[in-house]
C-alpha atoms as a PDB file:
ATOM      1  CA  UNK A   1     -25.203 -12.039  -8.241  1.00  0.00           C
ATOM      2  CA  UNK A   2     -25.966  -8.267  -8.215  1.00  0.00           C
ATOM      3  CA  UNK A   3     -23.330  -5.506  -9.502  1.00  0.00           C
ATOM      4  CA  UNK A   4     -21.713  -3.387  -6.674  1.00  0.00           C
ATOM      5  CA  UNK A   5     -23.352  -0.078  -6.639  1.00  0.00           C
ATOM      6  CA  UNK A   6     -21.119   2.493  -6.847  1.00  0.00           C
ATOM      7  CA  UNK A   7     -23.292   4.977  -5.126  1.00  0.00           C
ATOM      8  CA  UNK A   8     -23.513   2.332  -2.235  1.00  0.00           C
ATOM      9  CA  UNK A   9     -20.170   2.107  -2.402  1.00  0.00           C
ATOM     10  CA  UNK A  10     -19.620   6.062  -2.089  1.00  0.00           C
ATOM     11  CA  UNK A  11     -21.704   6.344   1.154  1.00  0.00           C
ATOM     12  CA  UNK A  12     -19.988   3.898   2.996  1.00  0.00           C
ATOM     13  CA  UNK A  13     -16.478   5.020   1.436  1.00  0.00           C
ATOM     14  CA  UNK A  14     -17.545   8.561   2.598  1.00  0.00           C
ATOM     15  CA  UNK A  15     -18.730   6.998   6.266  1.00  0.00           C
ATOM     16  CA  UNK A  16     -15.784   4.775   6.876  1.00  0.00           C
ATOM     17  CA  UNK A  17     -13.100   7.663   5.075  1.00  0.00           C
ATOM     18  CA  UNK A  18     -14.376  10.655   5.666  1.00  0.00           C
ATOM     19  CA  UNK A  19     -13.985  11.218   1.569  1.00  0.00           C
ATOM     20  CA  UNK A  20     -14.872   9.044  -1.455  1.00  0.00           C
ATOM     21  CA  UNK A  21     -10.883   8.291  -2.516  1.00  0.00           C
ATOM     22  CA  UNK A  22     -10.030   8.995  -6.108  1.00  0.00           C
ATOM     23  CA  UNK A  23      -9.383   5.362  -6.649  1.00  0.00           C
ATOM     24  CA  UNK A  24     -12.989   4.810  -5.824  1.00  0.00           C
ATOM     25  CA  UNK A  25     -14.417   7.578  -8.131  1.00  0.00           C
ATOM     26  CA  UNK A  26     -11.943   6.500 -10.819  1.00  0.00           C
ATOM     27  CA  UNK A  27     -12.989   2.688 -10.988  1.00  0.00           C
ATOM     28  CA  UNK A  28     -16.742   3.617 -10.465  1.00  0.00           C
ATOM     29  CA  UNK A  29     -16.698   5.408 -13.293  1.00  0.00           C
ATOM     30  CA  UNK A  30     -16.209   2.114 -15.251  1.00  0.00           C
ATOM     31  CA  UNK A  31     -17.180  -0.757 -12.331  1.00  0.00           C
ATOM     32  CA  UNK A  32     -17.789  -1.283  -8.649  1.00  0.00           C
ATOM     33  CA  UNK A  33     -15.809  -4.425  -8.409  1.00  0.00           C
ATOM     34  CA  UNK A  34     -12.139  -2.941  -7.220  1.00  0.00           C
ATOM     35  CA  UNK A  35     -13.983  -0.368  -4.702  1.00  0.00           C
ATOM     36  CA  UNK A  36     -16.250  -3.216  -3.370  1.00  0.00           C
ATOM     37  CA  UNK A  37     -13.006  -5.621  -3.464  1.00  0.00           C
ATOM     38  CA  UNK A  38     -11.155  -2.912  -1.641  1.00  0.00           C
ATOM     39  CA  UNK A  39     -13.706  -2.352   0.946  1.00  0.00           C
ATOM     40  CA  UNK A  40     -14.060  -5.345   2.191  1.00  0.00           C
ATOM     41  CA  UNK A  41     -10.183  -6.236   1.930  1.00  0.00           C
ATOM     42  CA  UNK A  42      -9.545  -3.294   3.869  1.00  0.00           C
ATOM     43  CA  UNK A  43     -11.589  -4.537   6.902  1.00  0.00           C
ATOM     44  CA  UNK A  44     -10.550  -7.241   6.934  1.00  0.00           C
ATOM     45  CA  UNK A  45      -7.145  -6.243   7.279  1.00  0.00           C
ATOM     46  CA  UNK A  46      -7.931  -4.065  10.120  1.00  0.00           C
ATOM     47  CA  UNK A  47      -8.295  -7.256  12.154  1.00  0.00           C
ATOM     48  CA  UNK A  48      -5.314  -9.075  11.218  1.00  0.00           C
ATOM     49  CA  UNK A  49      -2.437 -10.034  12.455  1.00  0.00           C
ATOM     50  CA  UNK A  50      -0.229  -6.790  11.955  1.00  0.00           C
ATOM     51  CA  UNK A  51      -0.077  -3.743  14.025  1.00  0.00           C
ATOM     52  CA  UNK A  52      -1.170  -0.289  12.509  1.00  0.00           C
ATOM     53  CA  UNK A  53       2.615   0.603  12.610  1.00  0.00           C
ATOM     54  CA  UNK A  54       3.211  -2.308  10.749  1.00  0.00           C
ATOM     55  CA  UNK A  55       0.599  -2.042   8.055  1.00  0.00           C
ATOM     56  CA  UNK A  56       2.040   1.079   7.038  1.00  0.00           C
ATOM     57  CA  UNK A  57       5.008   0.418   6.993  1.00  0.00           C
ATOM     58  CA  UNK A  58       4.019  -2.256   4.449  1.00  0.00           C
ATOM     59  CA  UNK A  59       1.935   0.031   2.800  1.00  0.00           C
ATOM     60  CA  UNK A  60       4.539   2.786   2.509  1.00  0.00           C
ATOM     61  CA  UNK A  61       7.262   0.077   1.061  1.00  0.00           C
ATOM     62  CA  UNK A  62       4.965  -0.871  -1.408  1.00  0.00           C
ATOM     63  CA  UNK A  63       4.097   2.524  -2.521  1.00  0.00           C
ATOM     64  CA  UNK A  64       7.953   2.993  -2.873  1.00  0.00           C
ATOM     65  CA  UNK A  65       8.026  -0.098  -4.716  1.00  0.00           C
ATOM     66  CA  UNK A  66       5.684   0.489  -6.873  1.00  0.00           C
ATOM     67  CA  UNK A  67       5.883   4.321  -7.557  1.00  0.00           C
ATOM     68  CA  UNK A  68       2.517   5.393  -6.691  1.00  0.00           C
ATOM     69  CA  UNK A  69       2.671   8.964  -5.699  1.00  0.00           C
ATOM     70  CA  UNK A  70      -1.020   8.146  -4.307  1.00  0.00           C
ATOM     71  CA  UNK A  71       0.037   5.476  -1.951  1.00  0.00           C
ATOM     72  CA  UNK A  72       2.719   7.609  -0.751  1.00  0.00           C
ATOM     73  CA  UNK A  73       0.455  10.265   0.145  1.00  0.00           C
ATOM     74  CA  UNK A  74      -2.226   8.180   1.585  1.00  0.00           C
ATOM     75  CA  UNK A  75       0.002   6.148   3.771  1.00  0.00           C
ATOM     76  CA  UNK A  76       2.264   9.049   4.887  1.00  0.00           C
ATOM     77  CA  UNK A  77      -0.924  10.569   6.370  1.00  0.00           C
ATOM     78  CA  UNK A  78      -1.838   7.380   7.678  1.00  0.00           C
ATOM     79  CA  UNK A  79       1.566   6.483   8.980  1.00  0.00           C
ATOM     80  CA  UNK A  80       2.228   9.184  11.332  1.00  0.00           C
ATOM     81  CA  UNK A  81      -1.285   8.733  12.574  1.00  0.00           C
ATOM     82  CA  UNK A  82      -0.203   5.381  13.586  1.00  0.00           C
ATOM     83  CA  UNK A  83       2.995   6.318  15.430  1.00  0.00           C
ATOM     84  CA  UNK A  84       5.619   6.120  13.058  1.00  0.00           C
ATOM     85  CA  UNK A  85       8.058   8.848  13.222  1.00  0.00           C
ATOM     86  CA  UNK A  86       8.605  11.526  10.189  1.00  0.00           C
ATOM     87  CA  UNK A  87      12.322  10.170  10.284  1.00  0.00           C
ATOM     88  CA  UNK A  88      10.669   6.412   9.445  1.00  0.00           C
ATOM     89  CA  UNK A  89       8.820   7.818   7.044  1.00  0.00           C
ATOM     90  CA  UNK A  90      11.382   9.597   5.045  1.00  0.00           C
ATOM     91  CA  UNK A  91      13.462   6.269   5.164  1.00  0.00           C
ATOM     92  CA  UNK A  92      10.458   4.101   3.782  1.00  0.00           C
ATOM     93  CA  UNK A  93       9.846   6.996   1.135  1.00  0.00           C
ATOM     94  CA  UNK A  94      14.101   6.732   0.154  1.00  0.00           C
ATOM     95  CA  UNK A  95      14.218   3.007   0.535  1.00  0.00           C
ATOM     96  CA  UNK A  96      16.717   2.782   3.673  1.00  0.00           C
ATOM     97  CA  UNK A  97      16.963   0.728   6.707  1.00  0.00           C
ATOM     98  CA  UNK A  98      14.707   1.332   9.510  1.00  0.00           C
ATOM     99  CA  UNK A  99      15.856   1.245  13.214  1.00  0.00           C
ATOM    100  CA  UNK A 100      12.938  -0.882  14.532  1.00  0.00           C
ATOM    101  CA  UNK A 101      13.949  -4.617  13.690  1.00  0.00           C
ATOM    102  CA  UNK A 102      10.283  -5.316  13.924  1.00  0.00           C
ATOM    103  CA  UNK A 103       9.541  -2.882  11.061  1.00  0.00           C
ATOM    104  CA  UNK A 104      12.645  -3.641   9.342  1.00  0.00           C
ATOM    105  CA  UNK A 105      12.028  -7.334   8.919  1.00  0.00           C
ATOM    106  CA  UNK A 106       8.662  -6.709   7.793  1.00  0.00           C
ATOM    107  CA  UNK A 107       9.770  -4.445   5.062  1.00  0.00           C
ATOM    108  CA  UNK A 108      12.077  -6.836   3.767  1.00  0.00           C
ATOM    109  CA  UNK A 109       9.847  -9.771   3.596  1.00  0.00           C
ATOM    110  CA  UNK A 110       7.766  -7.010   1.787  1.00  0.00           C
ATOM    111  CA  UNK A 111      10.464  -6.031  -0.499  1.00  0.00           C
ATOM    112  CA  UNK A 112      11.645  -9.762  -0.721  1.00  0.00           C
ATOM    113  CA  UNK A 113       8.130 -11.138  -1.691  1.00  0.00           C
ATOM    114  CA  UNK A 114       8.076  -8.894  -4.543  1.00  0.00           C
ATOM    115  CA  UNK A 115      11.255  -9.152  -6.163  1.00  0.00           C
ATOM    116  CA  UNK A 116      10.751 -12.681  -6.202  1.00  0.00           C
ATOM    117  CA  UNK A 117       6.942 -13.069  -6.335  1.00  0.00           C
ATOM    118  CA  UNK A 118       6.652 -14.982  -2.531  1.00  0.00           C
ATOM    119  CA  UNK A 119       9.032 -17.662  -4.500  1.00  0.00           C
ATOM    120  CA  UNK A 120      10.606 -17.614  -1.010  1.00  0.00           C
ATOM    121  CA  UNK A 121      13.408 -20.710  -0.556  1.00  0.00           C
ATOM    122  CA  UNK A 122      13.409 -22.552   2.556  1.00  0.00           C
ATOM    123  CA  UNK A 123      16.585 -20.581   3.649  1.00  0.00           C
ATOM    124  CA  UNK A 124      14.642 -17.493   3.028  1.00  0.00           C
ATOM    125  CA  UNK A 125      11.987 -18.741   5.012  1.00  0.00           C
ATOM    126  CA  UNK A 126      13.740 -19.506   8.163  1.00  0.00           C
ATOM    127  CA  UNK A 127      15.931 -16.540   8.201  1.00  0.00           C
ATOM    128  CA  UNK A 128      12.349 -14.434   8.130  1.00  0.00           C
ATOM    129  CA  UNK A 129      11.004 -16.704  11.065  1.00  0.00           C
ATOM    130  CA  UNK A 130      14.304 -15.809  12.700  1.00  0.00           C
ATOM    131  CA  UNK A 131      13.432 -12.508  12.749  1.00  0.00           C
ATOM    132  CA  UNK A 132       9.754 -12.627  13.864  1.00  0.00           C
ATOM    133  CA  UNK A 133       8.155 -12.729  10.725  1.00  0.00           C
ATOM    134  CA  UNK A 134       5.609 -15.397  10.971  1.00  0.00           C
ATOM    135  CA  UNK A 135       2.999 -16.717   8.163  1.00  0.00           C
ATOM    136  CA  UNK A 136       0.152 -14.451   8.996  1.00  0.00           C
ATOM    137  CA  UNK A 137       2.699 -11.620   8.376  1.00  0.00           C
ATOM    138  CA  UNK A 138       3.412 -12.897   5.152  1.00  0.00           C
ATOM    139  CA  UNK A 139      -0.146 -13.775   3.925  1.00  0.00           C
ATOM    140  CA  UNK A 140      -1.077 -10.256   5.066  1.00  0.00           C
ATOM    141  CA  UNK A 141       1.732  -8.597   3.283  1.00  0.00           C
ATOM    142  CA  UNK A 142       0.577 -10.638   0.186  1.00  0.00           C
ATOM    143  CA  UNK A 143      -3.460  -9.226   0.549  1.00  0.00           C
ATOM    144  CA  UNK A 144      -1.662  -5.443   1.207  1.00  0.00           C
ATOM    145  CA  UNK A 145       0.689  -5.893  -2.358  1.00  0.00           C
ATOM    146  CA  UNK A 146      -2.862  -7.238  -4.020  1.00  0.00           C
ATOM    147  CA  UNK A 147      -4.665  -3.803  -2.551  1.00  0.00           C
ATOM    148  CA  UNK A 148      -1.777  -1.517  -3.547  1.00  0.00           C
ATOM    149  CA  UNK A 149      -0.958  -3.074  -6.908  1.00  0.00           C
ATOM    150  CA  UNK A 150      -4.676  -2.406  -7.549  1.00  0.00           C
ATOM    151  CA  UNK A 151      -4.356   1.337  -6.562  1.00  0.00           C
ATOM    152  CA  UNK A 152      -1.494   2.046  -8.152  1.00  0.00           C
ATOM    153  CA  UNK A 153      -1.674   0.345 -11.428  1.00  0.00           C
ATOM    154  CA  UNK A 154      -5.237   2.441 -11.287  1.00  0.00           C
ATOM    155  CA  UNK A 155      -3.552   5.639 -10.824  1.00  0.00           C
ATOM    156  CA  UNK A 156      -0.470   4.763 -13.006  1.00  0.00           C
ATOM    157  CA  UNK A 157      -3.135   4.811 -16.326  1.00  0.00           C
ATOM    158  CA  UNK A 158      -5.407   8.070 -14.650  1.00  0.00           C
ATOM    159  CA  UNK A 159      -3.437   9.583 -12.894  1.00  0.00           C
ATOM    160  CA  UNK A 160      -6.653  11.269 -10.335  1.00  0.00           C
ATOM    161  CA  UNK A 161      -6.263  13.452  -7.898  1.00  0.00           C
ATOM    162  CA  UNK A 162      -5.086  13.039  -4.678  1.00  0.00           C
ATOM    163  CA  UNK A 163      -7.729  13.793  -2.439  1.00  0.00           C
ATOM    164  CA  UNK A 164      -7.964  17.790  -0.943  1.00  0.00           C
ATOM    165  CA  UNK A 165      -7.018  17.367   2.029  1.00  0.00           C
ATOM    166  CA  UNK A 166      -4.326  15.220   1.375  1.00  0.00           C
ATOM    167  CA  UNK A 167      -2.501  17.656  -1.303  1.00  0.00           C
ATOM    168  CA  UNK A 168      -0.061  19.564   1.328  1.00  0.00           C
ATOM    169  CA  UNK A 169       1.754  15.545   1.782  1.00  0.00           C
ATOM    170  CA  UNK A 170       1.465  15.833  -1.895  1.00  0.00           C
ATOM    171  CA  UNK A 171       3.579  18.700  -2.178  1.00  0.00           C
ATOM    172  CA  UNK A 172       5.595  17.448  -0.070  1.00  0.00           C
ATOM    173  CA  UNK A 173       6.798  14.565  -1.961  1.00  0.00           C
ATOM    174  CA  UNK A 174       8.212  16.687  -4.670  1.00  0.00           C
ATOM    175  CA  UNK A 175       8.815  14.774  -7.807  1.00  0.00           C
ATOM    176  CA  UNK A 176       9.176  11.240  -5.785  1.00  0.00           C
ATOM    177  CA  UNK A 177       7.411   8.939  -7.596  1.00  0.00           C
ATOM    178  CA  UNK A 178       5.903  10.634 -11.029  1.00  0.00           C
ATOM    179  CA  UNK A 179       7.939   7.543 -12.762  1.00  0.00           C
ATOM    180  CA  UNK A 180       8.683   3.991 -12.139  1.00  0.00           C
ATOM    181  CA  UNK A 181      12.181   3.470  -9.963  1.00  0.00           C
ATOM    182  CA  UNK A 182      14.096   1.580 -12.561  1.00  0.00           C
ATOM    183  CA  UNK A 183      12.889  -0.388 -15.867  1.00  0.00           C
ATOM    184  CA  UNK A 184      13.100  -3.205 -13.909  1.00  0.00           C
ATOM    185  CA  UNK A 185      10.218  -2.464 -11.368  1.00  0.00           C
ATOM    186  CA  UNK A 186       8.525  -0.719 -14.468  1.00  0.00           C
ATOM    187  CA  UNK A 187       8.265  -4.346 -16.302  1.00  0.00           C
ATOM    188  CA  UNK A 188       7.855  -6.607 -13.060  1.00  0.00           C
ATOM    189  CA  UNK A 189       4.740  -4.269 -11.840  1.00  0.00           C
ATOM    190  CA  UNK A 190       3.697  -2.623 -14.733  1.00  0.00           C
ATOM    191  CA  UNK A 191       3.187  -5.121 -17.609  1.00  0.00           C
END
């Protein structure tokens, strides 16, 4: 089986993008896999089950829950390009309750799946189903922690840039997310 070519992998990143991400120029540096991995995750994705809303809100709780400062940014941008509100946003940045149930159950099955690691108990189950959050939800939430985890374990040891046009969000953020949440998190996602 041939290696991923990074170079490939920078034209189409650039194509699909509009920029190479860090993430990609990071990993590259060392191996195509995660870029290739990511590329192909990430289209796949975009046919699934969950709505752009939804993906980012997914995307933007696990930033949170996995303090990645480049997650944030990224999916703040990428967020309000999809509809949700700057008032969402801030709430998905602090960790409070959204007013769409939709959104809110999907952010707790997100939340829910890692604190426990999808060991999900029947109860759990139903009460999810309950509120509208079906298999396919879950299975994509599990691909979206598997993308981000990758990103922001990445960034967490290299700490690259956030991308230039992304670096007024950055700013924005303030000091959100230059350190794990609690020592908690910092064990369950970072070793």
């Amino acid at each position: 089986m041939e290696k991923p070519s990074i170079t490939e992998i920078r034209e189409e990143a650039q194509q699909k993008f509009g920029v190479v991400p860090g993430f990609f120029e990071e990993t590259g540096q060392h191996t195509g896999a995660p870029a290739a991995v990511y590329l192909i995750a990430d289209e796949a994705l975009l046919k699934g089950v969950l709505t752009r809303r939804e993906q980012q809100a997914v995307l933007l709780e696990l930033a949170r829950i996995h303090s990645s400062r480049y997650d944030a940014v990224v999916h703040v941008r990428m967020a309000l390009d999809a509809g949700l509100s700057s008032t969402a946003v801030g709430q998905l940045l602090d960790g409070e309750p959204l007013q769409d149930d939709r959104l809110r159950a999907l952010v707790d099955a997100t939340r829910q799946a890692c604190d426990n690691r999808a060991w999900f108990s029947p109860d759990e189950l139903r009460s999810l189903r309950k509120r509208g959050v079906r298999r396919g939800d879950l299975y994509e939430i599990f691909a979206f922690t598997g993308m981000k985890k990758m990103t922001a374990f990445t960034h967490h040891i290299s700490d690259f840039p956030v991308e230039a046009p992304l670096r007024p969000i950055e700013e924005q953020l303030g000091d959100r997310f230059r350190e794990p949440a609690d020592t908690k998190r910092q064990r369950l996602f970072m070793g």
